[in-house]
Protein backbone atom coordinates (compact mmCIF):
# COMPACT_ATOMS: atom_id res chain seq x y z
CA UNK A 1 -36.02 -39.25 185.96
CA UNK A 2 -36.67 -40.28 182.28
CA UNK A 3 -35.69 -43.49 180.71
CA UNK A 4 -35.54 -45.86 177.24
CA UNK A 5 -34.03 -49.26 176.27
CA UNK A 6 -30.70 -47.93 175.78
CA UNK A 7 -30.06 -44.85 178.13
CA UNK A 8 -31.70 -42.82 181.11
CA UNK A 9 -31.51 -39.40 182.72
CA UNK A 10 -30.75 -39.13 186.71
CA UNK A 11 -32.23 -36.41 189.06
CA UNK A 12 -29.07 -34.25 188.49
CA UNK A 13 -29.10 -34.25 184.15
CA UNK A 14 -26.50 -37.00 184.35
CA UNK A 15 -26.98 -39.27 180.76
CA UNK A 16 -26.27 -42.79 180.94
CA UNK A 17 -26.38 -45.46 178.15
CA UNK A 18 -26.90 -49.12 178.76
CA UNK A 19 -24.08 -51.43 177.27
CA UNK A 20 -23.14 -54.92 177.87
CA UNK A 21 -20.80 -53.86 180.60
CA UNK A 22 -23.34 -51.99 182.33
CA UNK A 23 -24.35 -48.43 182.34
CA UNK A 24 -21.79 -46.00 181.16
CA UNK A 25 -21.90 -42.13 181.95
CA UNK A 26 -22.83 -40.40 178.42
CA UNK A 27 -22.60 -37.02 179.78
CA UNK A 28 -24.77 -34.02 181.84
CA UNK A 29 -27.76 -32.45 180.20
CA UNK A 30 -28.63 -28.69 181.94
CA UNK A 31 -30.33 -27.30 178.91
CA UNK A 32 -33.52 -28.96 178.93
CA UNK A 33 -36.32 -31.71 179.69
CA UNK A 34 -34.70 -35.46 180.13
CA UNK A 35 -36.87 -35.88 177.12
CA UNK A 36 -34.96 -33.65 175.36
CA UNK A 37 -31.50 -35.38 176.71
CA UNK A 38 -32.34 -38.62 175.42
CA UNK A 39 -33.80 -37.14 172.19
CA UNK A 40 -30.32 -35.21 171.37
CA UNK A 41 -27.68 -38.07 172.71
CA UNK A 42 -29.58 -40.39 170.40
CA UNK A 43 -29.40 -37.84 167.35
CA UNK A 44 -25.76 -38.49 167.39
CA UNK A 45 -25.84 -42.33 167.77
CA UNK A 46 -27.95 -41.79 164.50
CA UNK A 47 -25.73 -39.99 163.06
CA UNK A 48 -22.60 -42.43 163.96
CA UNK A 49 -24.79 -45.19 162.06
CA UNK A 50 -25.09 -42.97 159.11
CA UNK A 51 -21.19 -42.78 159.11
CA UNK A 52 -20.83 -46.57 159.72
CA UNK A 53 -23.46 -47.26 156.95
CA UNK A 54 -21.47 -45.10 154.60
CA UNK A 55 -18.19 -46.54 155.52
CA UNK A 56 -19.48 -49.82 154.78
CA UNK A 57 -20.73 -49.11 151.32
CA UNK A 58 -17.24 -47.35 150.37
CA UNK A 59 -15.68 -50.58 151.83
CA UNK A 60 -17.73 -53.08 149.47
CA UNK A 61 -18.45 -50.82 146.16
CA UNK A 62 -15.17 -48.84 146.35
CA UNK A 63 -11.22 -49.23 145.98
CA UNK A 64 -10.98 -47.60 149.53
CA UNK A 65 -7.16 -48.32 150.56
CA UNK A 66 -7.03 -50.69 153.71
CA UNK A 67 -5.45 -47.79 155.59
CA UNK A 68 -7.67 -45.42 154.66
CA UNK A 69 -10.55 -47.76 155.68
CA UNK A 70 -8.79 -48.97 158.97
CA UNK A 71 -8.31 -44.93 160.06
CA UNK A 72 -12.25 -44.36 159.10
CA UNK A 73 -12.91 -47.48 161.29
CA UNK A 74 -10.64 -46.30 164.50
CA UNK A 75 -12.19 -43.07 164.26
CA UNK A 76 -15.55 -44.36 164.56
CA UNK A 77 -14.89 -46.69 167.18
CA UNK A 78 -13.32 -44.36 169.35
CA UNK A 79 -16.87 -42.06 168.89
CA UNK A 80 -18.25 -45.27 169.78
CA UNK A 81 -15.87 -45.97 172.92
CA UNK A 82 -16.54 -42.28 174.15
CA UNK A 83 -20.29 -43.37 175.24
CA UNK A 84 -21.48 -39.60 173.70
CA UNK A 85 -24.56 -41.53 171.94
CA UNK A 86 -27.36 -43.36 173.46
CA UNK A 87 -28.26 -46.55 171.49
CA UNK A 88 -27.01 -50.17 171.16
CA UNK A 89 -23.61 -49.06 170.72
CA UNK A 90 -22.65 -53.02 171.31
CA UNK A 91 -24.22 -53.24 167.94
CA UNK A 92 -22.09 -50.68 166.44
CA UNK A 93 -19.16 -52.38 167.74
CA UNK A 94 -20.36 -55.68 166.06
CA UNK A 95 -20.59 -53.98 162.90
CA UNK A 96 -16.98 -52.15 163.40
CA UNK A 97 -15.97 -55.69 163.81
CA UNK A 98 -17.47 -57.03 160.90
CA UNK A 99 -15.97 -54.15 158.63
CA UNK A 100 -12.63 -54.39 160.23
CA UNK A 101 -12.81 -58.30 159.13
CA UNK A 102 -13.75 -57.37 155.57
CA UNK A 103 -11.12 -55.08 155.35
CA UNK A 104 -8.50 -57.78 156.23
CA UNK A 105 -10.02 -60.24 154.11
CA UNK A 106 -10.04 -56.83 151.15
CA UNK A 107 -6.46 -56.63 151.95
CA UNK A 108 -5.52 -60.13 151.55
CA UNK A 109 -7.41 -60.35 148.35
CA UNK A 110 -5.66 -57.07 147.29
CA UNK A 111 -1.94 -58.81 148.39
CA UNK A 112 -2.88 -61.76 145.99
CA UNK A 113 -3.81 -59.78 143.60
CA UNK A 114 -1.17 -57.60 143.61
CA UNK A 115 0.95 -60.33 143.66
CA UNK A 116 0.07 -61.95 140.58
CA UNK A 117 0.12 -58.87 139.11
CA UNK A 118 3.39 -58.36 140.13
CA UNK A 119 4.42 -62.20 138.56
CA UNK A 120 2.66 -61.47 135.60
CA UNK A 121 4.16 -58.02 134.96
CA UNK A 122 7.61 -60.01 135.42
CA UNK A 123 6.46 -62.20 133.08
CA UNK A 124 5.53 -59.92 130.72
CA UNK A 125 8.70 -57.71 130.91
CA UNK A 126 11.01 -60.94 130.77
CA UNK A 127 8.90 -61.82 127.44
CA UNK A 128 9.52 -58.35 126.09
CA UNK A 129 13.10 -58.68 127.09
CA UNK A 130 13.85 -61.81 125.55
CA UNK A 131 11.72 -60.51 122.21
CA UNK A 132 14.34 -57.21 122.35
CA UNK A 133 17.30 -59.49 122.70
CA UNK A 134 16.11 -61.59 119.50
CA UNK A 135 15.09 -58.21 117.78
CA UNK A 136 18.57 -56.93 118.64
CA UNK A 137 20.20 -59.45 115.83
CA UNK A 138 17.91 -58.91 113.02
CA UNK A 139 18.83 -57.15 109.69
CA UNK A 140 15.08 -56.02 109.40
CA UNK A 141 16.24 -52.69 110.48
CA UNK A 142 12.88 -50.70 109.65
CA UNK A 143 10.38 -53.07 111.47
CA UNK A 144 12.86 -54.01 113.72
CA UNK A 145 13.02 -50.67 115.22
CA UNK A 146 8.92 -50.16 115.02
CA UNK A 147 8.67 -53.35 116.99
CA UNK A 148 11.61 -52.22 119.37
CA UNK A 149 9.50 -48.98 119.80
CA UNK A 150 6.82 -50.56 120.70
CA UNK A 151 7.84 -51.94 123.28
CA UNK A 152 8.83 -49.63 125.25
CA UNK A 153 5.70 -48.31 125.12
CA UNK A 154 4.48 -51.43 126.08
CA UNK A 155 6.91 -51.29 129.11
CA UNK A 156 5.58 -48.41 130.26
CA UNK A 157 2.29 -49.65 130.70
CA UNK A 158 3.45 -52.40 132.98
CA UNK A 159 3.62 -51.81 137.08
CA UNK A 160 6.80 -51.85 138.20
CA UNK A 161 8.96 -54.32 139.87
CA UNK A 162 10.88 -54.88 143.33
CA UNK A 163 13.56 -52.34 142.20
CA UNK A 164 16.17 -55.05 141.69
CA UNK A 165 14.17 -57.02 139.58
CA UNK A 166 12.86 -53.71 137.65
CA UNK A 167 16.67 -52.90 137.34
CA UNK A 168 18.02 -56.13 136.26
CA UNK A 169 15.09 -56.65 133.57
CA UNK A 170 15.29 -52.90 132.00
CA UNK A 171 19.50 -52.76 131.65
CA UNK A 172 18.54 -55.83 129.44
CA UNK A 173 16.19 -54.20 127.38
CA UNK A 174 18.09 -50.69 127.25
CA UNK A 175 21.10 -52.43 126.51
CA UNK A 176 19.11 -54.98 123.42
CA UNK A 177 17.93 -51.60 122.13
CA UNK A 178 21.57 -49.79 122.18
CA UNK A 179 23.01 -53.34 120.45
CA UNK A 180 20.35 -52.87 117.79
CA UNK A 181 21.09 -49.37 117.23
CA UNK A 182 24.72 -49.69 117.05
CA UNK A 183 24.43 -52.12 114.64
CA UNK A 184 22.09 -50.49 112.56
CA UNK A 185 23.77 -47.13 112.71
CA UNK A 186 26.75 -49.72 111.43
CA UNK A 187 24.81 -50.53 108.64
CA UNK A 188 23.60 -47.83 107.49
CA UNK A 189 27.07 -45.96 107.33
CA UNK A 190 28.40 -48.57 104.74
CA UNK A 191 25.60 -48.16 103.03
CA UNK A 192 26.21 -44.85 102.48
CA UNK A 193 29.56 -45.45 101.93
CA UNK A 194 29.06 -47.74 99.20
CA UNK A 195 26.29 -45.31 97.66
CA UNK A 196 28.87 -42.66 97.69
CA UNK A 197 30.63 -44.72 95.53
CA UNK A 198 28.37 -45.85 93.72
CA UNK A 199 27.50 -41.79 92.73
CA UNK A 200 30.93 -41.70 91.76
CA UNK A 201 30.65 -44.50 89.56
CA UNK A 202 27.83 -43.51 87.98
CA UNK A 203 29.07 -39.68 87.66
CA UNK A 204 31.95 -41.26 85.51
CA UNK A 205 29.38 -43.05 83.44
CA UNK A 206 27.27 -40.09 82.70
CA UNK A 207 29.87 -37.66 81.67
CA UNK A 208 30.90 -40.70 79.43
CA UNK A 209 27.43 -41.13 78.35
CA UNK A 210 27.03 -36.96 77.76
CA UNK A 211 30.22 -37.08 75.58
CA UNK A 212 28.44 -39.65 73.22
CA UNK A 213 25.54 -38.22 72.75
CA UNK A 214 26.68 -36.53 69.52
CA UNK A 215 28.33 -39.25 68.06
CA UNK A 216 27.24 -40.58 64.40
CA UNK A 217 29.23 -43.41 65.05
CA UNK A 218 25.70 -45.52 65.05
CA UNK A 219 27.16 -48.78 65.78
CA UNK A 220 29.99 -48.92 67.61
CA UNK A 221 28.37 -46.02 70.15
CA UNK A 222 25.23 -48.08 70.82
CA UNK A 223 27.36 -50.97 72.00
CA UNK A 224 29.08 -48.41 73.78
CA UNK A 225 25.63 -47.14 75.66
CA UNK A 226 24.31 -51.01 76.22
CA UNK A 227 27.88 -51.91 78.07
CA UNK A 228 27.31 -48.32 79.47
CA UNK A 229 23.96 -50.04 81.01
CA UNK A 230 25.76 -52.90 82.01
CA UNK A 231 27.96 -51.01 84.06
CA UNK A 232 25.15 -49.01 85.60
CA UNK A 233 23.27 -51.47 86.62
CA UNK A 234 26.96 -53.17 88.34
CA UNK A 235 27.39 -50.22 90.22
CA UNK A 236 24.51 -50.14 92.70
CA UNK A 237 22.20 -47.68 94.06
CA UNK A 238 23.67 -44.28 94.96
CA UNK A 239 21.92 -41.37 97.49
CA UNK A 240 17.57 -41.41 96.23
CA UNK A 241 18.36 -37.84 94.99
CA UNK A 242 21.33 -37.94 93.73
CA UNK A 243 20.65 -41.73 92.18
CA UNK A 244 17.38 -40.11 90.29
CA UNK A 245 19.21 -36.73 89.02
CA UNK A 246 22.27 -39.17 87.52
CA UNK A 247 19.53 -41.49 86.02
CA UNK A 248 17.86 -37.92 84.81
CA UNK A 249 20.88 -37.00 82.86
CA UNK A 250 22.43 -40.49 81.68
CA UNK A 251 19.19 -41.33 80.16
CA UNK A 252 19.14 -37.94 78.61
CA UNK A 253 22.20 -38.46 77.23
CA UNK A 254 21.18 -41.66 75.27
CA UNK A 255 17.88 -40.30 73.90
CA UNK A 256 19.65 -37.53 72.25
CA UNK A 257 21.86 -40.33 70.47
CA UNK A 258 18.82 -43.15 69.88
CA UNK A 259 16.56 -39.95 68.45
CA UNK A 260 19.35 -38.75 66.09
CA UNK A 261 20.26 -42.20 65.08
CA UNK A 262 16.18 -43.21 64.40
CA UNK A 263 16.02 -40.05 62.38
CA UNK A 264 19.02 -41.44 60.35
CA UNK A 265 17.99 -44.93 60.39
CA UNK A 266 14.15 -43.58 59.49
CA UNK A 267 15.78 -41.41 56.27
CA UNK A 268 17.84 -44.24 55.75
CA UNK A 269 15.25 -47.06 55.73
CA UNK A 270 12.63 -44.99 53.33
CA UNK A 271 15.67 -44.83 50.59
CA UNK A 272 16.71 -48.27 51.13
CA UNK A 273 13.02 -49.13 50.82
CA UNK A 274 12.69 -47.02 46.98
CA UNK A 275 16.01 -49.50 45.99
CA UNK A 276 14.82 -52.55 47.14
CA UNK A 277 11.30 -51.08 44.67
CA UNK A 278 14.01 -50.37 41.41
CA UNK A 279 16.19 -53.79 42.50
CA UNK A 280 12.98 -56.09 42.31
CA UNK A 281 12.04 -54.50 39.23
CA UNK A 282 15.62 -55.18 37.28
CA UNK A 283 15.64 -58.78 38.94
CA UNK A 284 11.78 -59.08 36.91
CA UNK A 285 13.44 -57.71 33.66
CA UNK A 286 16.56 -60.07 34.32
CA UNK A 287 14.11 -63.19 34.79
CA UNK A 288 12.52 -62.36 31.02
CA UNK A 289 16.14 -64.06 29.77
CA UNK A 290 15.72 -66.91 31.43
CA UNK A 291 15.05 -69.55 29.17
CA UNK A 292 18.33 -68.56 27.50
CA UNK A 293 17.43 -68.65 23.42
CA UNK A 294 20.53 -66.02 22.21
CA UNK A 295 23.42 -65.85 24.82
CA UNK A 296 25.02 -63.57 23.51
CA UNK A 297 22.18 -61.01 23.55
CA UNK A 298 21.05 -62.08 27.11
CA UNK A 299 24.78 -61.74 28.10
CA UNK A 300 25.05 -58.11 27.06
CA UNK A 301 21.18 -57.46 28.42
CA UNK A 302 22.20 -59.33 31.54
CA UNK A 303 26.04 -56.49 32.10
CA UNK A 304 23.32 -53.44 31.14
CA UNK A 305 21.01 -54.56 34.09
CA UNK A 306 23.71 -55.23 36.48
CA UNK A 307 25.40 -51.91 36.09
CA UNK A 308 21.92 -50.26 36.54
CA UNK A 309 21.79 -52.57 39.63
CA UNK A 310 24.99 -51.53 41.06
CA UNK A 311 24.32 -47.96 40.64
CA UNK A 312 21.33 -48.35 43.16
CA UNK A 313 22.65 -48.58 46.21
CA UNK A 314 21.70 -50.50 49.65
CA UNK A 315 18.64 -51.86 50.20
CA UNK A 316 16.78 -53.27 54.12
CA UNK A 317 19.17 -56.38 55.09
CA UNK A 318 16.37 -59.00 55.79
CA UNK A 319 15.38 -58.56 51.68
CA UNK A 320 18.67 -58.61 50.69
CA UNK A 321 19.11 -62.12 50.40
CA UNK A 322 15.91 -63.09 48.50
CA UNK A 323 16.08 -60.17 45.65
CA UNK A 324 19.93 -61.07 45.11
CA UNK A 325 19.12 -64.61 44.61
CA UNK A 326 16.97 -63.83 41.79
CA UNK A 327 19.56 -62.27 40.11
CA UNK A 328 21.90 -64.74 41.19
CA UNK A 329 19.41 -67.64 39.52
CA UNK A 330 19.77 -65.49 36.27
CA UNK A 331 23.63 -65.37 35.98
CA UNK A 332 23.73 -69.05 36.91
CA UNK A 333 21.32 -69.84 33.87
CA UNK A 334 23.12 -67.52 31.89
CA UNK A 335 26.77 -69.53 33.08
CA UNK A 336 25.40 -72.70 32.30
CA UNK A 337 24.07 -71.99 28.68
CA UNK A 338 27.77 -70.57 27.98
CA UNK A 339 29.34 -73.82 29.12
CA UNK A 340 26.37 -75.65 27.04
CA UNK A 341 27.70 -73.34 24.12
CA UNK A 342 31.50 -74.28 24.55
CA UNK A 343 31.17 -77.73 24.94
CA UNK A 344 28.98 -77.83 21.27
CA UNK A 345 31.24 -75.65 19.71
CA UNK A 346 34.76 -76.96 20.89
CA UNK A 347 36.89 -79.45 18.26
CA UNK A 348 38.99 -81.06 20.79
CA UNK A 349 36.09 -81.61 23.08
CA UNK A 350 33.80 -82.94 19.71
CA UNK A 351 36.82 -85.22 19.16
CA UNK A 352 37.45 -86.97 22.32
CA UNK A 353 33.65 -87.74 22.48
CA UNK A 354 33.14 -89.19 18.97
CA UNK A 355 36.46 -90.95 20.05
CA UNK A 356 35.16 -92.45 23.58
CA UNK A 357 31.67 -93.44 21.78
CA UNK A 358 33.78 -94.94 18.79
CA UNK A 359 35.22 -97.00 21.33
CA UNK A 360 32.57 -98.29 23.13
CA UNK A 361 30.28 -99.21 20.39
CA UNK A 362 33.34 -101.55 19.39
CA UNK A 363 33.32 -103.06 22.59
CA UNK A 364 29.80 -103.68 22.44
CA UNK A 365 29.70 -105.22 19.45
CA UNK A 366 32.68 -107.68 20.23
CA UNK A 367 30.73 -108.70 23.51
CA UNK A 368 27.89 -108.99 21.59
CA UNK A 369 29.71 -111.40 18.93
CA UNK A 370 31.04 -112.99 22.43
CA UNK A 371 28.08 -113.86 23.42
CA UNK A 372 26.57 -115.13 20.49
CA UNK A 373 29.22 -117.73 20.02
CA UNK A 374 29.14 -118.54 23.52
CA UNK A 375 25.55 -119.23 23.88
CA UNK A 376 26.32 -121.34 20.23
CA UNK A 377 28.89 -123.27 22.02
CA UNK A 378 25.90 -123.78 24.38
CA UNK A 379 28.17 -122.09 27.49
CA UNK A 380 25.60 -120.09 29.13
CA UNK A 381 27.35 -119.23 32.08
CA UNK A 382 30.05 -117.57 29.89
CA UNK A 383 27.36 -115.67 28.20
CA UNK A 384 25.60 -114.46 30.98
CA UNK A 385 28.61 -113.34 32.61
CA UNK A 386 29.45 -111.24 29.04
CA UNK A 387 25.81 -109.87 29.25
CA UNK A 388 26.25 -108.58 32.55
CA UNK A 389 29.42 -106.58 31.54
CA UNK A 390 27.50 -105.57 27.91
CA UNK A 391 24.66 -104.32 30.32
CA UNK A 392 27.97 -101.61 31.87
CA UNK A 393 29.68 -101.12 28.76
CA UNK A 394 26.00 -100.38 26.98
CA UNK A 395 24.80 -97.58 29.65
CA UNK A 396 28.42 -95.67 28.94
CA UNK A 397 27.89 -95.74 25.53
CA UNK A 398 24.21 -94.36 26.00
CA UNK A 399 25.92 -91.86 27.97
CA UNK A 400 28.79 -90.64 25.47
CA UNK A 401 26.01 -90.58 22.89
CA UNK A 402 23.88 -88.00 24.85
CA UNK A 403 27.14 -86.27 25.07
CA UNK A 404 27.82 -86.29 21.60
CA UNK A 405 24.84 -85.10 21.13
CA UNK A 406 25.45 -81.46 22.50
CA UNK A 407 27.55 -81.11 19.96
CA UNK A 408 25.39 -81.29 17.09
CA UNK A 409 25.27 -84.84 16.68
């Protein structure tokens, strides 16, 4: 018979391990020495701590499912229960125990965890619920629908609900979406509705715009082409490509007007510029005859360089006014020495002056006689009151005698 701590071999090859409940048949050995027995039986109790070991490690440094564990573990401890191994298989079952206990305690962790996942992935999908619903009224229909995009994707990378809750919380979001959509498909209809209109608008404005552009009308059609602009501008945007081809061709339209009316106005401007040259230069000869010395020679110089004036033609509007007023100063010069001229040289004029001033020296000599007697009489007050009026009736008689003398005296 052969023997160690844990097992022993009987007279007729029968294997027996020790255990805590006594001896326990491990099985019949034919083959060999006991030696050998013991040696072979204990090979596979080695080998059942090998498992065990690596079970544990998968346990601790893996994400081993509980169930997958708990089978690993029941198929151990039934190798274990079988008594084919000689060694402390008490320890073994110990250690079985142990691992079964972490699993649990793995599991438990795991059902936490899983449920605060599960709360926080509710969470999360009621925030991006409520954040669809809000999206669903806005009228920022381009980042709207990014953000709306988004998340869904975001959605998808969430773990899913109890189905009811998963149910309830995505016909929310599906239906924010659709009530976005609609409403943006809404949009976006009358807006090209009203840039369909606004193209035919605009088509009416070009053809009007085309049909101008040979006008020599210079005036009246560039009033035409700025309320033209007006109206453009008052009928919105049409369709990108059709809104850039009408711009295209009512822009057109106007340049061929603006560069056929600048060539005019340019030819225009250069001739107006070689009169306003020839006007300045009469307005200089019409200034020599001013001061007026013989009118009636400055009179006849003055018709010879107005016709020649008249004969010119147009010249630029902002130096209109300056090189007419000198001609204007002229003729005024030239009207006043002819009314000097009448008033010298008219009888009935001479006469009524030399009769005012006759007048008037009388009356200053009687208030001068006036006041000599008065002052005689030694009444002052009379005499200063006569002065005073002698003081009026002296200045018109100055003044009829400057009159009298335009006349020649």
């Amino acid at each position: 018979m052969s023997s160690d701590p844990w097992g022993r071999v009987d007279e007729t090859g029968t294997v027996y391990v020790r255990t805590a409940d006594g001896e326990q048949v491990v099985g019949s050995w034919q083959a060999g020495s006991p030696e050998e027995a013991l040696a072979y039986f204990e090979r596979k109790y080695d080998g059942i701590v090998v498992e065990i070991g690596l079970l544990e490690r998968r346990v601790k440094t893996t994400d081993l499912s509980a169930k997958d564990a708990t089978t690993a573990i029941d198929h151990l401890r039934q190798q274990v229960d079988e008594h084919h191994a000689v060694g402390d298989l008490d320890a073994l079952r110990k250690r079985l125990d142990a691992l079964v206990a972490t699993v649990e305690a793995r599991r438990e962790e795991r059902k936490v965890l899983k449920a605060k996942q599960t709360d926080e992935a509710k969470q999360a999908k009621e925030a991006l619920v409520a954040e669809a619903e809000e999206l669903a009224k806005s009228e920022q229909w381009r980042a709207a629908g990014e953000r709306l995009r988004a998340l869904v994707d975001t959605w998808k990378g969430l773990p899913r609900l109890d189905r009811k809750s998963d149910d309830e919380l995505w016909h929310r979001f599906s239906h924010a979406r659709s009530a976005f959509s609609k409403r943006r498909k809404a949009h976006f209809a009358a807006l090209d509705a009203q840039r369909e209109e606004a193209r035919k608008a605009k088509e009416k404005l070009v053809a009007e715009a085309e049909s101008l552009s040979g006008s020599t009308d210079w005036v009246g059609t560039a009033a035409r082409y700025r309320d033209l602009m007006t109206e453009w501008k008052a009928a919105g945007r049409a369709q990108r490509e059709a809104e850039d081809d009408l711009w295209n061709r009512f822009r057109g339209a106007q340049d061929v007007f603006f560069a056929a009316r600048g060539e005019v106005f340019a030819e225009r401007d250069a001739e107006q510029g070689e009169n306003l040259k020839l006007k300045e230069e009469l307005a200089a000869e019409a200034e020599k005859l001013v001061p007026v010395k013989d009118l009636k020679a400055a009179r006849a110089a003055f018709r010879g360089i107005n016709e020649r004036w008249e004969a010119i033609g147009h010249v630029p509007r902002d130096a209109r006014p300056k090189v007419e007023g000198r001609m204007q100063a002229v003729e005024r010069a030239l009207q006043e020495a002819e009314e000097s001229e009448w008033r010298r040289t008219n009888p009935e004029a001479r006469a009524r002056a030399e009769g005012l001033t006759g007048q008037l020296q009388a009356a200053v000599d009687k208030l001068r006689g006036q006041i000599g007697t008065a002052r005689a009489q030694g009444n002052n007050a009379r005499a200063d009151k006569l002065a005073k009026e002698l003081e009026g009736r002296q200045a018109l008689l100055d003044q009829a005698l400057k009159g009298l003398e335009e006349f020649g005296g």
